[in-house]
C-alpha atoms as a PDB file:
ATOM      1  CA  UNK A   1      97.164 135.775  99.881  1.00  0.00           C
ATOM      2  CA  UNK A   2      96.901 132.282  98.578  1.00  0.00           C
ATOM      3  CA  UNK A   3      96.717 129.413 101.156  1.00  0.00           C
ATOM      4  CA  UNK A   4      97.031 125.927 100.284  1.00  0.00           C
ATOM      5  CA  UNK A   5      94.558 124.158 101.948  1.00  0.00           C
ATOM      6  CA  UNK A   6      93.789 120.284 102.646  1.00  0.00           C
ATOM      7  CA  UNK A   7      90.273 120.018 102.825  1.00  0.00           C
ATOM      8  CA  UNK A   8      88.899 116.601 103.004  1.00  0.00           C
ATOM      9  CA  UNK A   9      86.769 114.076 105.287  1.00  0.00           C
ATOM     10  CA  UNK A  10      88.036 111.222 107.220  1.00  0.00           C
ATOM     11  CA  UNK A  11      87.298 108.097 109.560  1.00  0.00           C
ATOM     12  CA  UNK A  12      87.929 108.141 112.767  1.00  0.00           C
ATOM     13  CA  UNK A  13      91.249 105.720 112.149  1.00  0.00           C
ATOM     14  CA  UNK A  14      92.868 108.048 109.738  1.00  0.00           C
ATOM     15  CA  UNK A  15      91.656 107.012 106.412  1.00  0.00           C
ATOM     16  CA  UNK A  16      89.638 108.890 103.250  1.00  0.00           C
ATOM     17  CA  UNK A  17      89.180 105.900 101.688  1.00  0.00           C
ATOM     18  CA  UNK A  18      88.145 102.298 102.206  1.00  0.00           C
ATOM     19  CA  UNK A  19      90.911  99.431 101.077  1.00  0.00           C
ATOM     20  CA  UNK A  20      88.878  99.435  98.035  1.00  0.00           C
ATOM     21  CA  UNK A  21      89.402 103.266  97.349  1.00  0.00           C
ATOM     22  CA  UNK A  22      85.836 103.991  97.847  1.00  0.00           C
ATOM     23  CA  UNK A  23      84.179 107.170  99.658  1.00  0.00           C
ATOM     24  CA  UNK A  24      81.211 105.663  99.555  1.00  0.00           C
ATOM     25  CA  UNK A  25      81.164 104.823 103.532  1.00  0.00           C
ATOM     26  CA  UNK A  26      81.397 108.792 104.020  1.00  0.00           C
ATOM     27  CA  UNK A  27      78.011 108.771 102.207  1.00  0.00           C
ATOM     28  CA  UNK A  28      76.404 106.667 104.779  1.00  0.00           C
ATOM     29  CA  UNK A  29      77.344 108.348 107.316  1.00  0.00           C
ATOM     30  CA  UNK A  30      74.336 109.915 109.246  1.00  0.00           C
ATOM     31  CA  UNK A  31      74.246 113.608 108.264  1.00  0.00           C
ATOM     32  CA  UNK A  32      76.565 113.555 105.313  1.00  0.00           C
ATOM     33  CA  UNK A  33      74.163 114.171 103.015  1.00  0.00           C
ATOM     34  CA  UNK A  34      73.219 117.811 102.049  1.00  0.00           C
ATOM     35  CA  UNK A  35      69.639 118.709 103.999  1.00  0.00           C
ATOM     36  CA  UNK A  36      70.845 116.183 107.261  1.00  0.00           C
ATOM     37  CA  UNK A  37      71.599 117.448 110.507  1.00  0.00           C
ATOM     38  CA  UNK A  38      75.134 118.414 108.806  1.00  0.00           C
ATOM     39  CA  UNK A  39      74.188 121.068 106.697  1.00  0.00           C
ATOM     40  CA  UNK A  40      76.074 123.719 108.192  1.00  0.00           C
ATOM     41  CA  UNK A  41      79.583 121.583 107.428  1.00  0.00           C
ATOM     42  CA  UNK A  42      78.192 121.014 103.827  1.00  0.00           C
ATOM     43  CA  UNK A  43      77.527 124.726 103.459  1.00  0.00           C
ATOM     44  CA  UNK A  44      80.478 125.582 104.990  1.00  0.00           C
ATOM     45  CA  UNK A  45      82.586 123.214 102.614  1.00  0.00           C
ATOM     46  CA  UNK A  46      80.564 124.241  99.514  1.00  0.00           C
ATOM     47  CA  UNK A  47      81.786 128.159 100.154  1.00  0.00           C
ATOM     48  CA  UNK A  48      85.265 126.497 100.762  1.00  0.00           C
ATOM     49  CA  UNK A  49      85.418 124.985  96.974  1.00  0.00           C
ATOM     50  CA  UNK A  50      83.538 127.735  95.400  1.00  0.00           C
ATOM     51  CA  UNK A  51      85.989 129.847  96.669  1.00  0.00           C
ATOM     52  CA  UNK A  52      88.927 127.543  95.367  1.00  0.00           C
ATOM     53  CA  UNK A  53      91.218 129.408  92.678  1.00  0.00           C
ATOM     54  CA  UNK A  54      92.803 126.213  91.920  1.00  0.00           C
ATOM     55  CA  UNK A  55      92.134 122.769  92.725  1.00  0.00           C
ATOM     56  CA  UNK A  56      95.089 119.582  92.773  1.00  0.00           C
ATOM     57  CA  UNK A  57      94.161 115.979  93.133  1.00  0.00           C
ATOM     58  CA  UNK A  58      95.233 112.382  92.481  1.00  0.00           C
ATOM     59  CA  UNK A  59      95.012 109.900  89.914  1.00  0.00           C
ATOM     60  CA  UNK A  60      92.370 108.038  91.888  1.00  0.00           C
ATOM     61  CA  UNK A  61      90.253 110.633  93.175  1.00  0.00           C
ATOM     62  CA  UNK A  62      89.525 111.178  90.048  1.00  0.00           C
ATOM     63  CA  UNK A  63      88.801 108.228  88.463  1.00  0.00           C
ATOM     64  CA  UNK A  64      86.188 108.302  91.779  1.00  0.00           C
ATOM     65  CA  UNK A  65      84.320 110.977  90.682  1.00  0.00           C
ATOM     66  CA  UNK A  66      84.485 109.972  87.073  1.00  0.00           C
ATOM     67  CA  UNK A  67      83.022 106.612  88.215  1.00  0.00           C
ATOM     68  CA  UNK A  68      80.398 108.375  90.418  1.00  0.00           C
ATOM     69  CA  UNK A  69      79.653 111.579  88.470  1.00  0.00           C
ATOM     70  CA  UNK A  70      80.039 110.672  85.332  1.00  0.00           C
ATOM     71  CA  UNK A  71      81.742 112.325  82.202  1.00  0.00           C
ATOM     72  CA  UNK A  72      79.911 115.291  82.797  1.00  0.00           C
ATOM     73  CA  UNK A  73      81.889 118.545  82.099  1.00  0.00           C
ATOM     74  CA  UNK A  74      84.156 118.738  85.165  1.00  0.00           C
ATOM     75  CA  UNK A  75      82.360 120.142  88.452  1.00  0.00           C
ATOM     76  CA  UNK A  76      84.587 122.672  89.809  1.00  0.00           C
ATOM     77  CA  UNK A  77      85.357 126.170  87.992  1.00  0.00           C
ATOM     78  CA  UNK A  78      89.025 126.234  89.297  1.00  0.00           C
ATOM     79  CA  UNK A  79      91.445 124.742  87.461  1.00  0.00           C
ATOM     80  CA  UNK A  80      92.352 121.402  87.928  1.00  0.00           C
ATOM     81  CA  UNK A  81      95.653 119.755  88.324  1.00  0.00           C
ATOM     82  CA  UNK A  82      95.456 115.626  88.298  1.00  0.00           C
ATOM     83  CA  UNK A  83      98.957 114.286  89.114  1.00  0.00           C
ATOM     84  CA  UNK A  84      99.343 110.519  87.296  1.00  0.00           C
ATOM     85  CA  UNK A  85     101.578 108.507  85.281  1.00  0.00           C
ATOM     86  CA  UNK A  86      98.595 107.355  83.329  1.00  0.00           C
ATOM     87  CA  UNK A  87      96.565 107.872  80.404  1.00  0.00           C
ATOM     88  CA  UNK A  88      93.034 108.918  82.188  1.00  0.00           C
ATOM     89  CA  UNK A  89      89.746 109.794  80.758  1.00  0.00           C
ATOM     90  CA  UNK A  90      89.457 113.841  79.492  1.00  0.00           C
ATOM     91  CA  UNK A  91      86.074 115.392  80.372  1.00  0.00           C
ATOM     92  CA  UNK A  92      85.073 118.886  79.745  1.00  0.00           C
ATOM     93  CA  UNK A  93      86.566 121.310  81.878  1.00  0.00           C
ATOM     94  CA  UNK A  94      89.744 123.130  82.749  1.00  0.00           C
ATOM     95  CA  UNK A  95      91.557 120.050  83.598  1.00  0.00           C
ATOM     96  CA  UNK A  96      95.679 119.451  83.388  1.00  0.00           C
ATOM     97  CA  UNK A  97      97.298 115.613  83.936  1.00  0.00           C
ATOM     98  CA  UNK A  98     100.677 116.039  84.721  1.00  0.00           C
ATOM     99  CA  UNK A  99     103.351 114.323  86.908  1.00  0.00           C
ATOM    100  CA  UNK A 100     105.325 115.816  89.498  1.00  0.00           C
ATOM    101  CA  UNK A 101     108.164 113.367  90.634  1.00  0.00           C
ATOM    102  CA  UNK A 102     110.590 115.077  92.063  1.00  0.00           C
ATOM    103  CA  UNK A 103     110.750 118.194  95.142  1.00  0.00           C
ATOM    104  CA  UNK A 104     111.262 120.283  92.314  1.00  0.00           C
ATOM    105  CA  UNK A 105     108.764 119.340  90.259  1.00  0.00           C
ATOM    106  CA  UNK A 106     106.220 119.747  92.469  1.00  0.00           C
ATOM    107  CA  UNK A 107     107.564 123.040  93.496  1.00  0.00           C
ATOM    108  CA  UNK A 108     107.323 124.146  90.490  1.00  0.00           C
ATOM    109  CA  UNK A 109     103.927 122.761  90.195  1.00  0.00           C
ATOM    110  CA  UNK A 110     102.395 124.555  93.087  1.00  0.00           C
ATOM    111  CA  UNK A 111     104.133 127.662  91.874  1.00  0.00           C
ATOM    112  CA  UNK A 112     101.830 127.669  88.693  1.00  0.00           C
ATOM    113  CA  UNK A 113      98.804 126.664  90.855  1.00  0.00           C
ATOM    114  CA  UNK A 114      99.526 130.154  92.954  1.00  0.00           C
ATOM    115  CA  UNK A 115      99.405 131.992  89.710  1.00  0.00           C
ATOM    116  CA  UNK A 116      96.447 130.481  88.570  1.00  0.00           C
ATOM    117  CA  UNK A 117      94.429 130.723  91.959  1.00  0.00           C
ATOM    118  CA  UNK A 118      95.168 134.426  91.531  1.00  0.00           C
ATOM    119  CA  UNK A 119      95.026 135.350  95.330  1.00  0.00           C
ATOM    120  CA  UNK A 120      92.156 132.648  96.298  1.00  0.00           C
ATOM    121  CA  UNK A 121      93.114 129.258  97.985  1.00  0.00           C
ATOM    122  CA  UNK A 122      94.829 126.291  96.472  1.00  0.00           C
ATOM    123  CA  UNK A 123      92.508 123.085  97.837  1.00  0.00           C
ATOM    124  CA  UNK A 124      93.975 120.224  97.861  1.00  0.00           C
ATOM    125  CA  UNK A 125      91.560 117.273  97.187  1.00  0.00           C
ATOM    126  CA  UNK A 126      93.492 114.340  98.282  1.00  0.00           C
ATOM    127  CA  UNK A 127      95.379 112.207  98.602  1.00  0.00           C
ATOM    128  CA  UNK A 128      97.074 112.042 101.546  1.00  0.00           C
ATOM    129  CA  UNK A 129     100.545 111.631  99.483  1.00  0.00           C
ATOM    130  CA  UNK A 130     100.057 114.874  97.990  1.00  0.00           C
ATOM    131  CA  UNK A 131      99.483 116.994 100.853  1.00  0.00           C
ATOM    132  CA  UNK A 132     102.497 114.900 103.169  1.00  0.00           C
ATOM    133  CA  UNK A 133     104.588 115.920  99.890  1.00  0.00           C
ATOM    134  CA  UNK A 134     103.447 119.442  99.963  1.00  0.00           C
ATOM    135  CA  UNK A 135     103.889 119.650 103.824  1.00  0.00           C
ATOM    136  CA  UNK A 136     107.110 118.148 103.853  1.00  0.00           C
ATOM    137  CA  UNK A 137     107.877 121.054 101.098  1.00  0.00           C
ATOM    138  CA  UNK A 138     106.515 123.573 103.492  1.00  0.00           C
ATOM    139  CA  UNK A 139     103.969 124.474 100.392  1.00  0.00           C
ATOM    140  CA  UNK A 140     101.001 123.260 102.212  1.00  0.00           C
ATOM    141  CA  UNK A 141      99.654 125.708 104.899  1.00  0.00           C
ATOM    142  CA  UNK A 142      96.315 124.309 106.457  1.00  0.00           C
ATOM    143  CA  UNK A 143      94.670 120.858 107.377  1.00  0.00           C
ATOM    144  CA  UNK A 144      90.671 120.945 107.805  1.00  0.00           C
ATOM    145  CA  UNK A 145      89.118 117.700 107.906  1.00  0.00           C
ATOM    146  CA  UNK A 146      85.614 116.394 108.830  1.00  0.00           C
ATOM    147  CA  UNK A 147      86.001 112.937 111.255  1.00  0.00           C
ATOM    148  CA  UNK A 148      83.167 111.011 110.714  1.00  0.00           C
ATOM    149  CA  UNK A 149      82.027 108.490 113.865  1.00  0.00           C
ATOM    150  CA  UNK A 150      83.044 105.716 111.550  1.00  0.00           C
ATOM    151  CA  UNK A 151      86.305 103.144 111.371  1.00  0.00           C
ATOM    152  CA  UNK A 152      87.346 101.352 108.311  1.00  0.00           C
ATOM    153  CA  UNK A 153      90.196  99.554 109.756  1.00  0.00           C
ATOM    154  CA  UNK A 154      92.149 100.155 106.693  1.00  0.00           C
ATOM    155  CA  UNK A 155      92.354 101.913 102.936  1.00  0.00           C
ATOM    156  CA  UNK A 156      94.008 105.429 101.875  1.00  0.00           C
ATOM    157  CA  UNK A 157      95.380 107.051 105.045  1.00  0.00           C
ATOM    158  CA  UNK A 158      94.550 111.200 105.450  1.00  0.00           C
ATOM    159  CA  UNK A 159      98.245 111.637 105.674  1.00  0.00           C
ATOM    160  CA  UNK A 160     101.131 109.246 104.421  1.00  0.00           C
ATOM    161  CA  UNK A 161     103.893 110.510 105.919  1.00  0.00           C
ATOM    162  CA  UNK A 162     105.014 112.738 108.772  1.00  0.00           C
ATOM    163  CA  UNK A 163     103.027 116.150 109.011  1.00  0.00           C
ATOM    164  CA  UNK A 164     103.393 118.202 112.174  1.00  0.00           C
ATOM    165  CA  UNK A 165      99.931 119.934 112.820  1.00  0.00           C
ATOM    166  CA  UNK A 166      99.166 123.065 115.248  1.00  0.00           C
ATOM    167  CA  UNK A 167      95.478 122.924 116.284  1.00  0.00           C
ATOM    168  CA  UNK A 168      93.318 125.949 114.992  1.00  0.00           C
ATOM    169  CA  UNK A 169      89.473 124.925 116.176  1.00  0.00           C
ATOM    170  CA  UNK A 170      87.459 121.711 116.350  1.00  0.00           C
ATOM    171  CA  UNK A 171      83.746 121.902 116.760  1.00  0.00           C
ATOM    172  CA  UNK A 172      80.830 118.988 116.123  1.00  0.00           C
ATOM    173  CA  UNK A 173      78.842 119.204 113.169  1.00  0.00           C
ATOM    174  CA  UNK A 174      76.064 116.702 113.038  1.00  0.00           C
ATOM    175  CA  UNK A 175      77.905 113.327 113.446  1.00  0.00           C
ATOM    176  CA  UNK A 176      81.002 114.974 112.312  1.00  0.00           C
ATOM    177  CA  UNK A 177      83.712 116.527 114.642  1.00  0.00           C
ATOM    178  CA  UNK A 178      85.432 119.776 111.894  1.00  0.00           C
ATOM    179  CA  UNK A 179      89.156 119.761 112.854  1.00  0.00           C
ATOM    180  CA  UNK A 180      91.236 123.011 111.752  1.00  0.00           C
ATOM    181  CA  UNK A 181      94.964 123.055 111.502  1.00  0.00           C
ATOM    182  CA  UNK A 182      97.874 125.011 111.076  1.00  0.00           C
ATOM    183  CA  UNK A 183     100.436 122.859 109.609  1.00  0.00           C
ATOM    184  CA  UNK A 184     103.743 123.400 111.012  1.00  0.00           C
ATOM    185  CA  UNK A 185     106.474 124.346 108.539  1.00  0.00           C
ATOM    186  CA  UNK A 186     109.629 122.512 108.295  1.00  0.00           C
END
C-alpha cells in the first residue's frame, strides 16, 4: 500500500533551510556526509528514495539541486512532480511542473502520484507547505526527519502550518537524532 511519506532533515529550531534557502549548513554538519559516523542514516535514507515510486517537491528545492547538481539528467528514477507557477529549467528525466492551487487540485494531484508509485511510497521532498497541505488533506501519512545539533534561527520552517504528529521511534544517528511519525489524520 502506498504511504506518503515526508522525509527530510532539519535544525534543531524547525527549519530545512537557511533564510537564504540553502541546505548547505546540513552539509557541515559533522557526520552528514556519506562514510561519517552517520552512515547508517545515509544508508537508511538512500533505501528510503530508491524505494520511492513517486517523488513531489517545490519550486525551490529544485532550483537547489539544479544549482548544486547541475543539469545532469534528473537523479531519482521515480517520477517527479515540481509544483510552481514558474517557468523552471527542464533537465533529463521523468520530471512534471505543474500547479496545484486549490484542495482539489492537489487531491487530485496526489491521486495520480498513487497511480504512478504503483504500490511503493510517495516521498515528499519538501517543503514544509506541501506536506502541512497534504496533512491538512489527510493525504500525507508519515513524518521522518533527521535533527541535526544545529540552529539557524530562521529560513524555511519543516512544517508551515498545523500538523498533529503521533510519535513512532527516535533514535541517534551520529550527530543526528532520526524522528518517526505517524501523522494524525484530520
Amino acid at each position: 500500500m502506498t504511504r506518503t511519506v515526508y522525509e527530510t532533515a532539519t535544525s534543531l529550531d524547525g527549519f530545512i533551510a537557511d533564510p537564504e534557502n540553502s541546505l548547505e549548513w546540513l552539509f557541515a554538519v559533522e557526520g552528514a556526509q556519506e562514510g561519517g559516523s552517520n552512515s547508517e542514516a545515509i544508508d537508511e535514507t538512500a533505501a528510503f528514495i530508491d524505494g520511492a515510486g513517486a517523488i513531489v517537491l517545490g519550486a525551490t528545492t529544485y532550483e537547489w539541486i539544479l544549482e548544486h547538481e547541475g543539469d545532469r539528467p534528473w537523479q531519482y528514477q521515480a517520477p517527479t512532480w515540481v509544483l510552481t507557477h514558474r517557468d523552471l529549467p527542464r533537465i533529463e528525466g521523468d520530471l512534471r511542473f505543474v500547479s496545484a492551487d486549490t484542495d482539489e487540485e492537489l487531491r487530485t494531484l496526489h491521486q495520480e502520484m498513487v497511480k504512478a508509485a504503483e504500490g511503493k511510497d510517495i516521498w515528499v521532498v519538501g517543503g514544509g507547505r506541501i506536506a502541512a497541505d497534504l496533512a491538512r488533506l489527510g493525504l500525507l501519512d508519515e513524518v521522518r526527519v533527521s535533527v541535526a545539533p544545529v540552529s539557524l534561527g530562521g529560513g524555511a520552517p519543516l512544517l508551515d502550518g498545523r500538523v498533529e504528529l503521533r510519535p513512532l521511534s527516535a533514535r541517534l544517528l551520529g550527530a543526528f537524532a532520526c524522528l518517526h511519525y505517524e501523522v494524525v489524520k484530520p
